[in-house]
Protein backbone atom coordinates (compact mmCIF):
# COMPACT_ATOMS: atom_id res chain seq x y z
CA UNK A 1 -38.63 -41.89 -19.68
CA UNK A 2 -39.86 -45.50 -19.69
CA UNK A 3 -43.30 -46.52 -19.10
CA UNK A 4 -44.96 -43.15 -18.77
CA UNK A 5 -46.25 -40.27 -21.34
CA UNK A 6 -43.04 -37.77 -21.42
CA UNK A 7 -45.70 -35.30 -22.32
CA UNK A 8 -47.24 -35.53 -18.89
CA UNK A 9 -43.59 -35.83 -17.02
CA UNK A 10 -42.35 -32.66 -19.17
CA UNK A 11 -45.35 -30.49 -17.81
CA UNK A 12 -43.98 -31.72 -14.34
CA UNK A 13 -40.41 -30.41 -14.85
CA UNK A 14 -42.20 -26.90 -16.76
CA UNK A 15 -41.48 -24.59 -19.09
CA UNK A 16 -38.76 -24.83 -21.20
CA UNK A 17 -38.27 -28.77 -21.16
CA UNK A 18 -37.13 -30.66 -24.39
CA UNK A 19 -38.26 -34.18 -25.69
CA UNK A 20 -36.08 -36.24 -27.26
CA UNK A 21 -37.95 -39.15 -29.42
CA UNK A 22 -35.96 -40.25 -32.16
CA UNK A 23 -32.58 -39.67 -33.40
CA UNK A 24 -29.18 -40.05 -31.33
CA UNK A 25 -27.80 -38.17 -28.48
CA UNK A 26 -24.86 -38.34 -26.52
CA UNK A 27 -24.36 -37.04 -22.95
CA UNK A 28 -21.19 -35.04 -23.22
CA UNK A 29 -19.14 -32.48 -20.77
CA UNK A 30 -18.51 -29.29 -22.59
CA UNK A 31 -14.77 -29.06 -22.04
CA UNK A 32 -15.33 -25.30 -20.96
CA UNK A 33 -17.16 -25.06 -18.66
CA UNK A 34 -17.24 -28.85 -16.93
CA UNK A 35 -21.00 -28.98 -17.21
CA UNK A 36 -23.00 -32.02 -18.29
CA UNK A 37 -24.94 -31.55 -21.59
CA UNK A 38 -27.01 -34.20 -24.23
CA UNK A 39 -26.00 -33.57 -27.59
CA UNK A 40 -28.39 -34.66 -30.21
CA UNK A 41 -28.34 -34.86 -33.87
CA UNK A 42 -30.79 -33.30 -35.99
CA UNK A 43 -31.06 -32.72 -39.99
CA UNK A 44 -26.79 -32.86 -39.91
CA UNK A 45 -26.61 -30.37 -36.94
CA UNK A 46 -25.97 -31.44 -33.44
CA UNK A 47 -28.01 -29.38 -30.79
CA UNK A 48 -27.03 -28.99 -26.94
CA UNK A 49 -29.46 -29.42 -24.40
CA UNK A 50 -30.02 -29.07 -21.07
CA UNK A 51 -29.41 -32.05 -18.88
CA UNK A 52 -31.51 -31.59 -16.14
CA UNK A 53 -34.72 -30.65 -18.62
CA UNK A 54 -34.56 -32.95 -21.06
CA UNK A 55 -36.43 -36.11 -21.40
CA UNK A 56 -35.88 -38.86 -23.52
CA UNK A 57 -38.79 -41.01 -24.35
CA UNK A 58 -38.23 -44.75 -25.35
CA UNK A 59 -41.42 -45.71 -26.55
CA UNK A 60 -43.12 -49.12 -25.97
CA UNK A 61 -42.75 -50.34 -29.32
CA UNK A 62 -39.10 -50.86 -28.62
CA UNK A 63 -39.95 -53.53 -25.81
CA UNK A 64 -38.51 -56.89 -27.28
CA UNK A 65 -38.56 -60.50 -25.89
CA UNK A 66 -35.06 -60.77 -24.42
CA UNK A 67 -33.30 -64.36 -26.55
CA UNK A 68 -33.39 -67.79 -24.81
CA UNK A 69 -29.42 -68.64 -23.55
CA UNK A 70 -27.36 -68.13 -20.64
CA UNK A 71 -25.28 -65.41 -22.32
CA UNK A 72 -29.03 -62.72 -22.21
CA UNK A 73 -29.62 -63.86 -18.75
CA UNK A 74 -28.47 -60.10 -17.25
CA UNK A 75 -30.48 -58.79 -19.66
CA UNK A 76 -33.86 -60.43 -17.98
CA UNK A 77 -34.24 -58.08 -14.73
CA UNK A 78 -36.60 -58.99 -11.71
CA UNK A 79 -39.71 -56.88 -12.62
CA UNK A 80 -43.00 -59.18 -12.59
CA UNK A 81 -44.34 -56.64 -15.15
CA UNK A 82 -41.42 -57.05 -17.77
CA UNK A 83 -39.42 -59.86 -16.89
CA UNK A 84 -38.02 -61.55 -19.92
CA UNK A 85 -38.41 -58.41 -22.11
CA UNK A 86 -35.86 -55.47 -22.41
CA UNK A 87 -36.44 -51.87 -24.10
CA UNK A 88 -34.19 -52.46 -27.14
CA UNK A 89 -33.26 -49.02 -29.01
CA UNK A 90 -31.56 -50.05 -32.07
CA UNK A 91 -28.36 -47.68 -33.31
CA UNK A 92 -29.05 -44.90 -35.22
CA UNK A 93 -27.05 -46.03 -38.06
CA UNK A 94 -26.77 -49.98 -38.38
CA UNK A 95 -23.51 -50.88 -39.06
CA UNK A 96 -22.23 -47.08 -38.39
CA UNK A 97 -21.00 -45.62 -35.05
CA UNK A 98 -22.71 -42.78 -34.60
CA UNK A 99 -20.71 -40.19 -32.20
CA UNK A 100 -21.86 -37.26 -34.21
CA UNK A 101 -19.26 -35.00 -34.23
CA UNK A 102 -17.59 -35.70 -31.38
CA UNK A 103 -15.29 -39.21 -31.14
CA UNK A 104 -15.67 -40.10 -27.55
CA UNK A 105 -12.13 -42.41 -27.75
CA UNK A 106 -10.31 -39.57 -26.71
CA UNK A 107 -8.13 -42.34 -24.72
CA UNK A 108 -6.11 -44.32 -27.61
CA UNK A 109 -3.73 -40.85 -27.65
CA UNK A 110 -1.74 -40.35 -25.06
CA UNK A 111 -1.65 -36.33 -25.06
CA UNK A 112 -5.38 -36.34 -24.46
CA UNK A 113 -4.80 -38.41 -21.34
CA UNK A 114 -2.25 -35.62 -20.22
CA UNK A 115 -5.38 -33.12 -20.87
CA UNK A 116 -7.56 -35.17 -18.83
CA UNK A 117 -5.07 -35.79 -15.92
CA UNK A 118 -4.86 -31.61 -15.25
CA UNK A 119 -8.30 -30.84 -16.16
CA UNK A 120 -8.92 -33.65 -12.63
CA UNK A 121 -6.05 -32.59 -10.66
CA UNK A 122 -7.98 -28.69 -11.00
CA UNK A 123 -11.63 -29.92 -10.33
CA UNK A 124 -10.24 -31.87 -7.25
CA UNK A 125 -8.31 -28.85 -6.31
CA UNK A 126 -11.39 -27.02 -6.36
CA UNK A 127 -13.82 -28.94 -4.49
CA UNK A 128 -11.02 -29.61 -1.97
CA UNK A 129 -8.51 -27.35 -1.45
CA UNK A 130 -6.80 -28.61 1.19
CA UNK A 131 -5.40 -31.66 -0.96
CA UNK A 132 -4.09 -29.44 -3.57
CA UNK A 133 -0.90 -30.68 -2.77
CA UNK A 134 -1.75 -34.18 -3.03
CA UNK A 135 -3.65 -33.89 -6.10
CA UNK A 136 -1.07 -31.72 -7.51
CA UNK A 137 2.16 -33.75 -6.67
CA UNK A 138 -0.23 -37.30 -8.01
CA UNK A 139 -0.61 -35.67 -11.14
CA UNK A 140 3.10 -34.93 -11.86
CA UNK A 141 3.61 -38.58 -11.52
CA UNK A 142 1.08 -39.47 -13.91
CA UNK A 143 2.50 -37.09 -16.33
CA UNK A 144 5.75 -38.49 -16.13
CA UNK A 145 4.24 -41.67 -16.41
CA UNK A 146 2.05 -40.55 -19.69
CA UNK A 147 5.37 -38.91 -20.65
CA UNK A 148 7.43 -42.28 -20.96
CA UNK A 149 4.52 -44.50 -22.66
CA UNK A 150 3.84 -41.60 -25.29
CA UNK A 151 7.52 -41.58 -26.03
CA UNK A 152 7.44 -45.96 -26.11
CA UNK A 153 4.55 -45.59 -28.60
CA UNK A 154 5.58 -43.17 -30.96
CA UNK A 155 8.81 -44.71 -30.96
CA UNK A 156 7.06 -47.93 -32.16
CA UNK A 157 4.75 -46.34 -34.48
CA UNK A 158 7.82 -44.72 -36.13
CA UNK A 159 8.88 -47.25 -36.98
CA UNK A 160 6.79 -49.37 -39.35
CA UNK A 161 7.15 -48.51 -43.44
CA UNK A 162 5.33 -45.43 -44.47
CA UNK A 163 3.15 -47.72 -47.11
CA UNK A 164 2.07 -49.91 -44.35
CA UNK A 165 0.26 -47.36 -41.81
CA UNK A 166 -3.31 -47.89 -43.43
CA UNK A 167 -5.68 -49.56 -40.41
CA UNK A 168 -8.66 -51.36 -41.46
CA UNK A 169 -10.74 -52.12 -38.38
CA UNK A 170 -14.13 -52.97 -37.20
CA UNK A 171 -14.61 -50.54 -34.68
CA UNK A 172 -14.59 -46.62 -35.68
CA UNK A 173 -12.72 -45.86 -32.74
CA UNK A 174 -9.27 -45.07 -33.28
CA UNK A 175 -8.46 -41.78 -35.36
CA UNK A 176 -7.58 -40.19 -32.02
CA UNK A 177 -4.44 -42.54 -32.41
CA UNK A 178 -4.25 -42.33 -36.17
CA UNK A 179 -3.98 -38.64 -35.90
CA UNK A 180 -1.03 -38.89 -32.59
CA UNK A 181 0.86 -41.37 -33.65
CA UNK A 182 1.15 -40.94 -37.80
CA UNK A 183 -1.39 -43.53 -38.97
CA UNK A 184 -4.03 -43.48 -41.37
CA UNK A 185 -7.84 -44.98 -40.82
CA UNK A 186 -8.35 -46.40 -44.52
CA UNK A 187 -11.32 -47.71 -43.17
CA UNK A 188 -13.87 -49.33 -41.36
CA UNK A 189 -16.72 -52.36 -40.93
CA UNK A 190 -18.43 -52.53 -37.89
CA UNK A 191 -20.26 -56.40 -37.35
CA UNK A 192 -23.55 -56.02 -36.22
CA UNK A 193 -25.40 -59.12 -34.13
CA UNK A 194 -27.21 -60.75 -36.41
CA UNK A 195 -25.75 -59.13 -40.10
CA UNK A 196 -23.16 -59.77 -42.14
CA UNK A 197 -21.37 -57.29 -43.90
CA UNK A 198 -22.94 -56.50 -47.16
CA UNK A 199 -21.74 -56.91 -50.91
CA UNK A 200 -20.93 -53.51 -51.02
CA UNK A 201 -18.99 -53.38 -47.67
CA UNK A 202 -17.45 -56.10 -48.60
CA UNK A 203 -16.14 -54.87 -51.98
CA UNK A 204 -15.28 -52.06 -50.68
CA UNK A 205 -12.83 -53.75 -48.20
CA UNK A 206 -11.47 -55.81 -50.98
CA UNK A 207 -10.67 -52.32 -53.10
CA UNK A 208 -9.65 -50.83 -50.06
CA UNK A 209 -6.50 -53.52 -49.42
CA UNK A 210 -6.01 -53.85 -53.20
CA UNK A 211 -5.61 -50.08 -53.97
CA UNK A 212 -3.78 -48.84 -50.56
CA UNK A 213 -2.02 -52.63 -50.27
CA UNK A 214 -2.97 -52.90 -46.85
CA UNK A 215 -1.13 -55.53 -44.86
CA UNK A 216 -3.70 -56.34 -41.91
CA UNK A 217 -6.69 -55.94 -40.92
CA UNK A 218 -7.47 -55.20 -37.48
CA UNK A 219 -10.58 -56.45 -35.64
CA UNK A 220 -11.97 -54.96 -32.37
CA UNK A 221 -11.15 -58.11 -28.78
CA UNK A 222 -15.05 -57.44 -28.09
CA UNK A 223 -16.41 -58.58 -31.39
CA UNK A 224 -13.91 -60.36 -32.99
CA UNK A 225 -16.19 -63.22 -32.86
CA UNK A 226 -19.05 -61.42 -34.85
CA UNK A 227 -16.11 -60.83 -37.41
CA UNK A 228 -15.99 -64.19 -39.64
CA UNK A 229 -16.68 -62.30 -43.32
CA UNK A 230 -13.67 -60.00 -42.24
CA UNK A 231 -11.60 -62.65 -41.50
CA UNK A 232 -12.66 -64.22 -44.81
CA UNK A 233 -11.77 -61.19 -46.52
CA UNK A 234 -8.31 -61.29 -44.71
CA UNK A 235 -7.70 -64.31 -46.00
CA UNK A 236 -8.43 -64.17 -49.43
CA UNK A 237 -6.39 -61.36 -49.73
CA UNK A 238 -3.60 -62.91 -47.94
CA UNK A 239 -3.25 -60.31 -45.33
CA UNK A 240 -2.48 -60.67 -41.57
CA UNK A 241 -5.27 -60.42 -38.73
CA UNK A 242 -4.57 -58.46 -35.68
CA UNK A 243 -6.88 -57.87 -32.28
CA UNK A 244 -6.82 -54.29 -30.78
CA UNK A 245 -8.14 -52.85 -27.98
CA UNK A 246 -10.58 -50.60 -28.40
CA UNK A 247 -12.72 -49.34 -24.86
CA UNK A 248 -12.19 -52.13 -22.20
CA UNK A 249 -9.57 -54.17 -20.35
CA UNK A 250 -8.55 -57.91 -19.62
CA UNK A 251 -6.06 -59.96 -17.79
CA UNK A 252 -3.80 -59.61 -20.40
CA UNK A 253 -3.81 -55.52 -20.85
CA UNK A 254 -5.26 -54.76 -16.86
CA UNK A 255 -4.26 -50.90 -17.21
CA UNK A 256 -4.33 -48.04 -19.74
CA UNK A 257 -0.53 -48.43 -19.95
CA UNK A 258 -0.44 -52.15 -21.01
CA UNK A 259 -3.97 -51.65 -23.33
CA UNK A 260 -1.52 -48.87 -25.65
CA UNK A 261 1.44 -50.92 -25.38
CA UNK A 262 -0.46 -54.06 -26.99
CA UNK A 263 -2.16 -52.01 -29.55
CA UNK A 264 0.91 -50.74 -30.59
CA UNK A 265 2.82 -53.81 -30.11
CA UNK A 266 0.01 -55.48 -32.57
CA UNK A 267 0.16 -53.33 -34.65
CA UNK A 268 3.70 -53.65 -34.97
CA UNK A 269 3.82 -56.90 -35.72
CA UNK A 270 1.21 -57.02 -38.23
CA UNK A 271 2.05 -54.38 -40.42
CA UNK A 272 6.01 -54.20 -39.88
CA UNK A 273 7.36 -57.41 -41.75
């Protein structure tokens, strides 16, 4: 709710209507029964609530001149009323990423992708029966497709020295694949626009290599160049750099396939010498 008193809009929607004001929440589709929730955090417990009757108020202190350059331009708008300002809500946790207790990355294991194939091919089924064939015999194909990368990938993963799969990255985002495919996440630093890394992060890192004689560090294609400390680090500790993937595409990786095979193909090469 932007602009208005969620007070007032809540007495609109009735009784039973929740407002959410601070905090983090995540909308979320409860696996059982297909149905859209927001799941906030609260005191260390993460509370369900109704999509349709909840509100979530950002207030007007979070309105923030949007930067001069090109690069903030879509951030601008067309309203007379607000142009050149945006409602920034900062993360909950700076230099955290805050999923509560539910990793949303569910794609960066291959199994999960098998899950999410069937649990489609069923809701299509059901909302239209008469392709149930279609959707049906499409789905086989994709799980003979999933079939053949995840057995490419683990291959790979197999592979490297048991001392040498420890990931370091900059993006909390991959202990769906850690936990598939055999690795370990032996840590994390997430760059944040505008902040470095602090002491302690950063000796932290250091201890982390030292101690578990990590051999790369692995930075996240979307903000590899917020990542100069960790790079730093990298070097000082003589240990390779490697780019992942983490929740978009390119030219170079246009589909899910060729996003896995890089990852693992990085990987690979900077922790398999």
């Amino acid at each position: 709710m932007v602009g208005e008193d969620p007070a007032e809009a809540a007495s609109r929607l009735g009784t039973n209507t929740t407002i959410l004001a601070s905090g983090h929440a995540d909308i979320a589709v409860q696996a059982y029964t297909g149905r859209l929730v927001i799941r906030a955090d609260s005191g260390g417990k993460v509370t369900e609530h109704d999509l349709a009757r909840t509100i979530i108020a950002v207030p007007s202190r979070t309105l923030q001149e949007v930067p001069a350059g090109g690069q903030y331009g879509f951030l601008r708008g067309s309203s007379r009323e607000h142009r050149g300002q945006v409602y920034l809500l900062a993360q909950a946790v700076l230099g955290k990423h805050v999923h509560g207790e539910i990793d949303p990355h569910i794609w960066h294991s291959v199994p999960n992708m098998k899950a999410a194939a069937q649990v489609m091919r069923d809701a299509l089924a059901e909302a239209d029966p008469p392709g149930t064939s279609l959707y049906t015999a499409n789905t086989e194909r994709v799980m003979r497709e999933l079939d053949e990368l995840d057995w490419e990938i683990r291959s790979i993963y197999a592979s490297l020295p048991e001392a040498s799969k420890n990931l370091i990255t900059t993006h909390d985002g991959y202990r769906y694949l850690a936990s598939t495919y055999g690795l370990s996440v032996a840590g994390f630093v997430t760059p944040v626009a505008g902040s470095e890394p602090s002491i302690q992060q950063r000796q932290r890192l250091q201890r982390t290599i030292r101690d578990l004689r990590v051999p790369a560090i692995f930075l996240d294609r979307n903000t590899r160049m917020r990542s100069p400390v960790l790079r730093e680090v990298a070097h000082e500790n003589g240990v390779q750099v490697g780019t992942l993937y983490s929740d978009s595409l390119d030219d170079e990786a246009p589909h899910y396939a060729d996003m896995m095979r890089a990852n693992a193909h990085t990987i690979q090469r900077a922790v398999g010498r």
